[in-house]
Protein backbone atom coordinates (compact mmCIF):
# COMPACT_ATOMS: atom_id res chain seq x y z
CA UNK A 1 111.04 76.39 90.77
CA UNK A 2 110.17 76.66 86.85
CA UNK A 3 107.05 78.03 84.79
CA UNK A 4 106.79 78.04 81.74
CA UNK A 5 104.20 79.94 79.81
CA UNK A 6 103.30 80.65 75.90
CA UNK A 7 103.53 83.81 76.22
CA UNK A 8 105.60 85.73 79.15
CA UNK A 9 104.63 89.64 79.63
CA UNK A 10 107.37 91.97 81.55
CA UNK A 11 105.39 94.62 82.80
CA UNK A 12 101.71 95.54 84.13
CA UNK A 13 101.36 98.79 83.08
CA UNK A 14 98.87 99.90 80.00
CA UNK A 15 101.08 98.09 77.41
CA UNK A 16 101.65 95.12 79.44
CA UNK A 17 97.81 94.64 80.09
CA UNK A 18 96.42 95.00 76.14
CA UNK A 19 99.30 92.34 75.39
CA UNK A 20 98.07 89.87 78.14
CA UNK A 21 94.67 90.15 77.18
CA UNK A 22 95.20 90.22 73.13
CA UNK A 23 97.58 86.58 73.93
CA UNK A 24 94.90 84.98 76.45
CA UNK A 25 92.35 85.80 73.87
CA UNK A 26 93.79 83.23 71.49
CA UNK A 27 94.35 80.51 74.44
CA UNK A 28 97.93 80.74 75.30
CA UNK A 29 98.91 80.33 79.27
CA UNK A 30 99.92 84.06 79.85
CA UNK A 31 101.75 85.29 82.41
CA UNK A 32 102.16 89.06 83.22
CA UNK A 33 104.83 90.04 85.78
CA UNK A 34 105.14 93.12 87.49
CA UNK A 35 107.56 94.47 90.23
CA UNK A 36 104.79 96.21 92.09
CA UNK A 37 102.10 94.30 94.47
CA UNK A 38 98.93 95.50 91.87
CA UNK A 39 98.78 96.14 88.28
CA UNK A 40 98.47 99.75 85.93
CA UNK A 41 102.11 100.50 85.78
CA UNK A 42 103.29 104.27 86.77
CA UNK A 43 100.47 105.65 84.71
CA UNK A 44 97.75 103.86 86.27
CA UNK A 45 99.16 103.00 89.30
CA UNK A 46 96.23 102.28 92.88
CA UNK A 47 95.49 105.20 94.57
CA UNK A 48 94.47 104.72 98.18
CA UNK A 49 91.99 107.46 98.82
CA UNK A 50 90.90 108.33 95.34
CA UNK A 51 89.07 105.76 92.56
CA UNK A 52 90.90 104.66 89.66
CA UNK A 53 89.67 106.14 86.30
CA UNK A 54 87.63 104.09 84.14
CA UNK A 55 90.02 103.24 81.56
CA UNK A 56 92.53 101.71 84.23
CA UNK A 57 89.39 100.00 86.16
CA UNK A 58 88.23 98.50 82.79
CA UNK A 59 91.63 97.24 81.77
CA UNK A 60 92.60 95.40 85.13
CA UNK A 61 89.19 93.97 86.23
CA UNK A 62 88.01 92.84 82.68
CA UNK A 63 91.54 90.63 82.61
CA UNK A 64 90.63 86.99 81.40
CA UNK A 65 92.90 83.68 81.19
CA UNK A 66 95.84 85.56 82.19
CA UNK A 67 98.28 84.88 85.56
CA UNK A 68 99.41 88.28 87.24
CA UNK A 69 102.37 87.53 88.56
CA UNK A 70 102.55 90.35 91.22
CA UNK A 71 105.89 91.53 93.07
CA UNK A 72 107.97 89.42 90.20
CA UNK A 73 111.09 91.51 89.82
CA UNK A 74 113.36 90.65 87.13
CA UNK A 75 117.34 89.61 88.29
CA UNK A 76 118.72 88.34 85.54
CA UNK A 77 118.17 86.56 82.20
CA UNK A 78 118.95 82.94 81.42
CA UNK A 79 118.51 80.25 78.47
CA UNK A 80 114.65 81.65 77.09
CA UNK A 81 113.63 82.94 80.85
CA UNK A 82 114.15 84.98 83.06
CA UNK A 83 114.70 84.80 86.73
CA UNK A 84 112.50 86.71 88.84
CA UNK A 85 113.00 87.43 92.90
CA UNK A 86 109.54 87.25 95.13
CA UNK A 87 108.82 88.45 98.22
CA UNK A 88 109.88 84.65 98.75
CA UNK A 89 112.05 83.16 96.94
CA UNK A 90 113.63 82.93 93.55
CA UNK A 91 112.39 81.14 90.53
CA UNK A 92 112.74 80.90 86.80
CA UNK A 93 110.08 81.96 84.25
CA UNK A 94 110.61 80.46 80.92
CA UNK A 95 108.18 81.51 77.70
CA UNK A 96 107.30 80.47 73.80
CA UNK A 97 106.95 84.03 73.48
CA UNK A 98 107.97 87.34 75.41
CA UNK A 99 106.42 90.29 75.30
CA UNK A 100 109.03 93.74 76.52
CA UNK A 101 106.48 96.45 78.49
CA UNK A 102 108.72 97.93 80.54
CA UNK A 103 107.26 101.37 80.24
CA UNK A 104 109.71 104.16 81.35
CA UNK A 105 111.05 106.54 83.85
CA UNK A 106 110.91 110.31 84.25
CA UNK A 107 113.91 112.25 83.19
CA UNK A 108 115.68 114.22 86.57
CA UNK A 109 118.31 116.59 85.93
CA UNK A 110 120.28 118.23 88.12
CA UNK A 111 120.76 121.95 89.85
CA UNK A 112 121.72 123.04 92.84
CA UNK A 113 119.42 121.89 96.02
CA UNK A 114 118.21 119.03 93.81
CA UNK A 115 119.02 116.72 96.43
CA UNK A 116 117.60 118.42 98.71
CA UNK A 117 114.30 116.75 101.17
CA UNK A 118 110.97 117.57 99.51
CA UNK A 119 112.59 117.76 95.95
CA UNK A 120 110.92 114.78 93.84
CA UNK A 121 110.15 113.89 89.93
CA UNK A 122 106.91 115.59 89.45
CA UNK A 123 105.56 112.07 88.40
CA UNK A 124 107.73 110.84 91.43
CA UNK A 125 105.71 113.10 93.97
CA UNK A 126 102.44 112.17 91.89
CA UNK A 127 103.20 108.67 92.79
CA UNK A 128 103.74 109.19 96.15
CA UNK A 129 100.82 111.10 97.14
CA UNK A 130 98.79 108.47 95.31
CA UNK A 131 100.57 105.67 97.54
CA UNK A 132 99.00 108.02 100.67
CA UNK A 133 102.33 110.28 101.39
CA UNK A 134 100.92 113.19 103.20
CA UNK A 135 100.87 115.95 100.82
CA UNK A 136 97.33 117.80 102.23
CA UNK A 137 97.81 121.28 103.15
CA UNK A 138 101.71 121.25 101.45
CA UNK A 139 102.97 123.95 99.40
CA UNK A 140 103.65 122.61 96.13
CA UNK A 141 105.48 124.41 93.34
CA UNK A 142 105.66 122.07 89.91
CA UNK A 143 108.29 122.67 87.13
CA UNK A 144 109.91 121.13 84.15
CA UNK A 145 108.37 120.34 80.72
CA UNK A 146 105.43 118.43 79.05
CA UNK A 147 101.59 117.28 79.58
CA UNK A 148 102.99 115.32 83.01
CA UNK A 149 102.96 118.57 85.15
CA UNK A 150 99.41 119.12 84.78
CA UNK A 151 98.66 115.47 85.48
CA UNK A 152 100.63 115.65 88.22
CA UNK A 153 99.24 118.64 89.85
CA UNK A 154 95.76 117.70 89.32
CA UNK A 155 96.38 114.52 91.64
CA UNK A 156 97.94 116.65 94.25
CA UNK A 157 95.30 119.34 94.21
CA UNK A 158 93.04 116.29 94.64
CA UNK A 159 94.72 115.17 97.66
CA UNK A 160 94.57 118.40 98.89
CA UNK A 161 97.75 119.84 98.06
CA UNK A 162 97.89 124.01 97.57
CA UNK A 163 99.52 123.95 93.94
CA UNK A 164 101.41 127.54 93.70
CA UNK A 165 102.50 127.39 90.22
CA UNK A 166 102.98 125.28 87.34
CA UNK A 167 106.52 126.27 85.35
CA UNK A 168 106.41 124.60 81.95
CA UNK A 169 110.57 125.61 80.55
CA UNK A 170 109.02 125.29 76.37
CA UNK A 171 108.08 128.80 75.10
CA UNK A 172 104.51 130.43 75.21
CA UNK A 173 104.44 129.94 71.36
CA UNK A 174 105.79 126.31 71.47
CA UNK A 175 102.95 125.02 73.91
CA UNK A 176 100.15 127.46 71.96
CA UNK A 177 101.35 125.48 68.59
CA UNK A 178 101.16 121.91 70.04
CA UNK A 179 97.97 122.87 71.97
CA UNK A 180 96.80 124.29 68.25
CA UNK A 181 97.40 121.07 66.80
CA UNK A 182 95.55 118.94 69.24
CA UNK A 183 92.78 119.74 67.12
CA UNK A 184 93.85 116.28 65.06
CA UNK A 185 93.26 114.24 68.58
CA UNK A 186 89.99 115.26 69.91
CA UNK A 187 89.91 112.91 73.07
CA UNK A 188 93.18 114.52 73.78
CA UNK A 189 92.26 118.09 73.47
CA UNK A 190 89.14 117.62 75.52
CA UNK A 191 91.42 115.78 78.41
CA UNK A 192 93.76 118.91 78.19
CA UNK A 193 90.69 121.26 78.26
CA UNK A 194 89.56 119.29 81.36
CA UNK A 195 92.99 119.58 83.40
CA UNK A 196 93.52 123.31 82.56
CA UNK A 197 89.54 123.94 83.71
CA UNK A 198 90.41 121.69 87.29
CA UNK A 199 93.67 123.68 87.60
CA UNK A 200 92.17 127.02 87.24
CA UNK A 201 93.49 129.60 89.48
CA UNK A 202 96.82 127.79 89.20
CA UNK A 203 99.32 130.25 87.69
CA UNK A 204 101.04 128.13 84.55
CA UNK A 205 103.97 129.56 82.76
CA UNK A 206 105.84 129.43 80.07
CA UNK A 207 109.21 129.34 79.37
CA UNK A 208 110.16 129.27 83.44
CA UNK A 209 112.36 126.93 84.96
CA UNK A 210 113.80 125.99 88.38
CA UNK A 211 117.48 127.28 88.85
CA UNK A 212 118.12 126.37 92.72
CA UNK A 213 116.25 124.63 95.34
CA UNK A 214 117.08 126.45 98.50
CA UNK A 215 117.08 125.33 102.10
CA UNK A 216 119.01 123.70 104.87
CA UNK A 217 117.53 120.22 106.29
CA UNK A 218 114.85 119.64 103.30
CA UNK A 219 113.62 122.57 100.57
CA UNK A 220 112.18 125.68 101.67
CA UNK A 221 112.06 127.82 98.42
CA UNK A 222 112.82 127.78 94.95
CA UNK A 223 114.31 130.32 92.45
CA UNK A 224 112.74 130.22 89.24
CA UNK A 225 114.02 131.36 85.85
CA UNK A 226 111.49 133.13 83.77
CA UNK A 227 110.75 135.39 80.73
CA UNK A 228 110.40 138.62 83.34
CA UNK A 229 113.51 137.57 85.72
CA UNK A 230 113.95 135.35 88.56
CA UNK A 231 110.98 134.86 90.70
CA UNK A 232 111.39 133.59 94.25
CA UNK A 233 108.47 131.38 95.94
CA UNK A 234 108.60 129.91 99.26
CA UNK A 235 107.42 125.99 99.33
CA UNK A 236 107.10 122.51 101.08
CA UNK A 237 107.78 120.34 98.14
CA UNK A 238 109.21 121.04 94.66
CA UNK A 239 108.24 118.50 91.79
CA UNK A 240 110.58 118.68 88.90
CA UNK A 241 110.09 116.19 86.12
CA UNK A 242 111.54 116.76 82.18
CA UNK A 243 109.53 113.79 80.71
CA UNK A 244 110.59 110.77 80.19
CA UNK A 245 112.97 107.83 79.12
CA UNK A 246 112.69 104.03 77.90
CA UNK A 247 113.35 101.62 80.12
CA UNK A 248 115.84 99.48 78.11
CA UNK A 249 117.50 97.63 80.82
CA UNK A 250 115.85 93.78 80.32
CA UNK A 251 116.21 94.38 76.57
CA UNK A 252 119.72 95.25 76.81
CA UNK A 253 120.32 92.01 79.26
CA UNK A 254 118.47 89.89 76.37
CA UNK A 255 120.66 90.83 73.34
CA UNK A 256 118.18 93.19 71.78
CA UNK A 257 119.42 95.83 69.33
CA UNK A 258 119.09 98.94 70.47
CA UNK A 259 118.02 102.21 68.69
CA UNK A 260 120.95 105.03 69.58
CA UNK A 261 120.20 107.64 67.29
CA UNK A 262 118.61 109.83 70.11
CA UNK A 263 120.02 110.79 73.62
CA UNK A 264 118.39 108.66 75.27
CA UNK A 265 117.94 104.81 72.98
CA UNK A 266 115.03 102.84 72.34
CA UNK A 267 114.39 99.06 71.41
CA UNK A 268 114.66 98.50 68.25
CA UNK A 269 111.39 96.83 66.51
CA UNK A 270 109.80 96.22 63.16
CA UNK A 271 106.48 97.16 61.90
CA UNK A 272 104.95 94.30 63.75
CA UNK A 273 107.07 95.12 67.15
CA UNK A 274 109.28 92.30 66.62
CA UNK A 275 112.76 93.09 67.85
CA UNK A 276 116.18 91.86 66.88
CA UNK A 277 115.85 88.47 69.36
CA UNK A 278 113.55 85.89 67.78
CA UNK A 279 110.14 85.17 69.83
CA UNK A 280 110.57 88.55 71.41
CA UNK A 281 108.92 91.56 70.82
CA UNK A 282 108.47 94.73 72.56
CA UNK A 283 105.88 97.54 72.93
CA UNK A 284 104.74 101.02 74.19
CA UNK A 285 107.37 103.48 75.99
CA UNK A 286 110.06 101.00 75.70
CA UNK A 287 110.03 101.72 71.63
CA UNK A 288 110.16 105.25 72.41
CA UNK A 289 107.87 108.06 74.16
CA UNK A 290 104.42 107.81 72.70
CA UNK A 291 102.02 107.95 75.56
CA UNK A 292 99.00 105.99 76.75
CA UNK A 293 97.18 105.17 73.12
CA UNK A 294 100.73 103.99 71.84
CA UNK A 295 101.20 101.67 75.00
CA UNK A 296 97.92 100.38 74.60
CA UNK A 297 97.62 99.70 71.15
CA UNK A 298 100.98 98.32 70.57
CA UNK A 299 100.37 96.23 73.76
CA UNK A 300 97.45 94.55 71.81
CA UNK A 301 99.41 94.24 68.62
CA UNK A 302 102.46 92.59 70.47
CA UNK A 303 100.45 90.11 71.91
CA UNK A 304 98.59 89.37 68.86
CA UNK A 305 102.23 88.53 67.08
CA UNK A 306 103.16 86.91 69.86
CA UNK A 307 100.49 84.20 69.64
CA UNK A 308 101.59 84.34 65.52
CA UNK A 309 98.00 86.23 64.68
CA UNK A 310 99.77 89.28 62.35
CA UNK A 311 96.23 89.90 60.66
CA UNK A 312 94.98 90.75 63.76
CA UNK A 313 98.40 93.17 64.85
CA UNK A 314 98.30 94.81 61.04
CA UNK A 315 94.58 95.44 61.45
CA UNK A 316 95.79 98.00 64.41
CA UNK A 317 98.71 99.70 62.23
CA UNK A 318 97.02 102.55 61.47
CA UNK A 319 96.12 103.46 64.85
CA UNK A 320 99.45 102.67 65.98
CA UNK A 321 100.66 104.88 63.46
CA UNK A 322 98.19 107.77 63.96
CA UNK A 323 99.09 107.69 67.90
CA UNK A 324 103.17 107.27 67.53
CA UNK A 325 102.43 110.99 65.25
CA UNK A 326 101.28 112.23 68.65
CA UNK A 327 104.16 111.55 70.72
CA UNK A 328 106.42 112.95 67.81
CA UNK A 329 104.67 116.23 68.19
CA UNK A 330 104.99 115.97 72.04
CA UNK A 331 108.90 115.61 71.64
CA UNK A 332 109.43 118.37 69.12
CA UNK A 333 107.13 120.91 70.92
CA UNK A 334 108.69 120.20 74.58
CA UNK A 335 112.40 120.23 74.00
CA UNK A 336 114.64 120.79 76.03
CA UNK A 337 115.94 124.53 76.61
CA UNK A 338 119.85 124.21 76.39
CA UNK A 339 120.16 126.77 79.71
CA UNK A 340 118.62 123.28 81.83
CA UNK A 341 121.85 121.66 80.60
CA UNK A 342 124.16 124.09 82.21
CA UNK A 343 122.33 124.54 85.96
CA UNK A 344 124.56 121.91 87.93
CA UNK A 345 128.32 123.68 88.78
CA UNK A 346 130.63 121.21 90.11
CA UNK A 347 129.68 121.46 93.85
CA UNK A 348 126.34 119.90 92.68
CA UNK A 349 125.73 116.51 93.57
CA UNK A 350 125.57 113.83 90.70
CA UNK A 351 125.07 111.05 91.89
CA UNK A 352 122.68 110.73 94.89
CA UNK A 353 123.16 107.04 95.64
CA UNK A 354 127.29 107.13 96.20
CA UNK A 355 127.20 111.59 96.79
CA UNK A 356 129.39 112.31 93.92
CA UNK A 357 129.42 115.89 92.56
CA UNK A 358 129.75 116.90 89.24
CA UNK A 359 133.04 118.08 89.66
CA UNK A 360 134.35 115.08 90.40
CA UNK A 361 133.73 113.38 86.74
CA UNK A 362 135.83 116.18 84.64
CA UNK A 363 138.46 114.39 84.30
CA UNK A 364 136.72 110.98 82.78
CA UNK A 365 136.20 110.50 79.67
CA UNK A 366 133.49 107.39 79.84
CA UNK A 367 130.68 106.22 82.50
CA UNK A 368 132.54 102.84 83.14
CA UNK A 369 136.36 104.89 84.24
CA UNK A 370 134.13 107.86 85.93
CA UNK A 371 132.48 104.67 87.66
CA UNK A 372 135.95 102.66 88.72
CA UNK A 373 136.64 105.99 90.31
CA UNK A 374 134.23 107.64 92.08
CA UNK A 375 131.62 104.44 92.14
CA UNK A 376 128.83 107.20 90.56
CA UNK A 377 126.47 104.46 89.10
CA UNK A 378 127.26 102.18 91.72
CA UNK A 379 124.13 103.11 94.37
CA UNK A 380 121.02 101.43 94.60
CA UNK A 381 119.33 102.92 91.56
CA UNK A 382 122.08 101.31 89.16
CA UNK A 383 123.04 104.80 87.48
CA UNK A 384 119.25 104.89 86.39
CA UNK A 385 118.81 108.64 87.69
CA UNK A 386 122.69 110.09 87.12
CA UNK A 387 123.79 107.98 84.26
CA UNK A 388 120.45 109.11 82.15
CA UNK A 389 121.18 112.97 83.46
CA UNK A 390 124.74 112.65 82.54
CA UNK A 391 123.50 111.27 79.01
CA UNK A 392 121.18 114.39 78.67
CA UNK A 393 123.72 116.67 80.01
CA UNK A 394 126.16 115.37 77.15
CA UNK A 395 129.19 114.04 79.17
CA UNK A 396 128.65 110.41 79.02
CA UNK A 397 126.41 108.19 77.00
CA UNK A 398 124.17 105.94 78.81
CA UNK A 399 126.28 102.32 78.95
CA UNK A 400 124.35 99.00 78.84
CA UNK A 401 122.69 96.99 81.60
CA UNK A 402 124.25 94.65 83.92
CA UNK A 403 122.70 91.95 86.36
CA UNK A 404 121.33 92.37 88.77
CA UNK A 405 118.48 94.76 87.05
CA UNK A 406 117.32 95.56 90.61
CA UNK A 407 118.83 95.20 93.64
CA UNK A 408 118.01 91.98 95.15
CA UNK A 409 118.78 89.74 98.28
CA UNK A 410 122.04 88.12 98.43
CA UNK A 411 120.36 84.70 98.39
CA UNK A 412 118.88 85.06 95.17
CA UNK A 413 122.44 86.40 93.95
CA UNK A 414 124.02 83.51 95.08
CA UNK A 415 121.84 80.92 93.38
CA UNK A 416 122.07 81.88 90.04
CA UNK A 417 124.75 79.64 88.84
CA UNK A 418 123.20 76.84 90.89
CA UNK A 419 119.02 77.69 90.07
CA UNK A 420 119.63 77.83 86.16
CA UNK A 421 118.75 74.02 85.81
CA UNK A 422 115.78 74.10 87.86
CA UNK A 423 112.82 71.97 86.09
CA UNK A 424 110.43 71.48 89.36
């Protein structure tokens, strides 16, 4: 089976939802896929007990003209589409236009117990006690860097989680001088202000970080690295989250350059969000780390030059521009300590899909041999968790993207030779 639509969005998330709506508002047949059964991406994702803010509510209820093409996961790329598995079947999705909001994924690295039961992302346990995992009652400690661990433990203290510390690993001064300089985004500082007032009685310091998880069948404590010494705190769940990384994968697949010049790369775009594949374009975390405003208004411009309107997407540049200086200040004032780099020792598991220690890759000198070898990469998760830790940690750079992006049923795998000349 074949659709094709003007303008084709990958993703549902903040980004994904300002470019459906800025393409439907010119008349094109838009269609905005998404993995996941609603739309509002990580960010925004449903909550089953609590409502959804009004931002998120706004966005996805106020969508016009546009098809959401719910539980659409992306296999593969063909000849201008893409082919997407369903909870049914397989089918191809060919555009005019595409627009890349693939958002991104936290940033996990490892340490001893890491691997333990009850260790998560902190955005990864956020998730999951927003999906209704039982976190009520749970002892929670938080760690790792940037604005995400307060986000985080407000929605667990919400679902009635007993948050016992926040550890953020930048320095006292570092997180006074960005919090100084918030003063240039008011909305932000006053959403900051709110968290900390919501989270008060939760103990929140500086320049801490998690050394060892500790416990036998799932985590029981955790030994924490601060300015004073090591602290020791007994818990139910650790969150550990070091902010976050493009998704690149589907851009990689489609020929799109790719911006290395950082750990961790970026699509490459213009000023207009254009990237290096004609009638594509790309927008929010996928360009790099910028936050909410970025997604949203570079989802708008994106699917303003999508439908060819650039008056419209240059009308927005300044914004754009104003917003992208926030995320620059997020990334210089939360960077990483060097000590998080050197936590794992060689007993320490790397790769959680295929259990393959650290250890075990010293003798490698790239992903792809380390991969032939030990088959770390190889799990379900496609080397998304221990290739981007290995990147960070300095011993391999992340390699490109091969189909399938996700895993996928064998059915689906089978046809693509055979489905690429669908038409019906």
């Amino acid at each position: 089976m074949r659709e094709h639509y003007d303008v084709l969005v990958a993703g549902a998330g903040p980004a994904g939802l300002a470019a459906a709506q800025a393409a439907a508002s010119h008349g094109a047949r838009v269609g905005l896929l998404d993995a996941q059964p609603r739309a509002g991406g990580q960010v925004w994702r449903h909550d089953v007990r609590l409502p959804a803010v009004r931002a998120a509510r706004q966005a996805i209820d106020t969508l016009q003209g546009v098809e959401l093409l719910a539980r659409h996961s992306v296999v593969a790329v063909e000849s201008s589409a893409l082919r997407v598995e369903t909870s049914q079947d397989s089918r191809l999705l060919s555009y005019g236009a595409l627009v890349l909001a693939t958002g991104a994924r936290e940033l996990l690295l490892p340490f001893p117990g890491w691997t333990l039961p009850g260790v998560t992302g902190a955005g990864g346990l956020q998730a999951l006690a927003k999906q209704g995992w039982p976190v009520a009652g749970k002892r929670v400690v938080i760690a790792g860097s940037g604005p995400l661990l307060l986000a985080a433990a407000d929605t667990l203290r919400k679902h009635g989680a007993q948050v016992l510390g926040i550890f953020e690993q930048a320095s006292a001064d570092a997180v006074r001088s960005f919090a100084w300089q918030l003063r240039q985004w008011p909305a932000r500082a006053w959403q900051a202000a709110g968290l900390r007032l919501r989270l008060a009685g939760v103990p929140y310091r500086f320049g801490s970080f998690v050394r060892k998880a500790v416990g036998d069948d799932a985590v029981r404590g955790v030994e924490i690295e601060t300015p004073g010494g090591v602290q020791h705190i007994a818990c139910d769940l650790l969150a550990v989250g070091y902010g976050l990384v493009p998704h690149t994968e589907l851009a990689s697949l489609l020929g799109c350059a790719l911006d290395d010049t950082d750990t961790h790369p970026h699509v490459q775009v213009d000023a207009l969000l254009r990237t290096s594949v004609a009638k594509i374009h790309a927008a929010g975390e996928s360009c790099g780390i910028g936050g909410l405003a970025v997604a949203r208004i570079e989802g708008a411009m994106a699917g303003h030059v999508a439908t060819g309107d650039i008056a419209s997407a240059n009308s927005l540049m300044p914004q754009r521009d104003r917003a992208r200086r926030f995320g620059a200040l997020l990334a210089r004032h939360f960077a990483l300590d060097p000590r998080l780099h050197t936590l794992a020792d060689d007993q320490t598991p790397i790769c959680r899909c295929e259990d393959v220690r650290l250890g075990a890759l010293a003798s490698f000198g790239d992903a792809r041999a380390a991969k032939l070898a030990t088959r770390c990469g190889m799990g379900a998760c496609q080397g998304r968790i221990c290739g981007t830790a290995l990147a960070e940690l300095g011993r391999f750079p992340r390699s490109g993207a091969r189909p399938p992006i996700f895993p996928a049923r064998l059915a689906t795998l089978a046809g693509l030779a055979t489905l690429s000349s669908d038409d019906a």
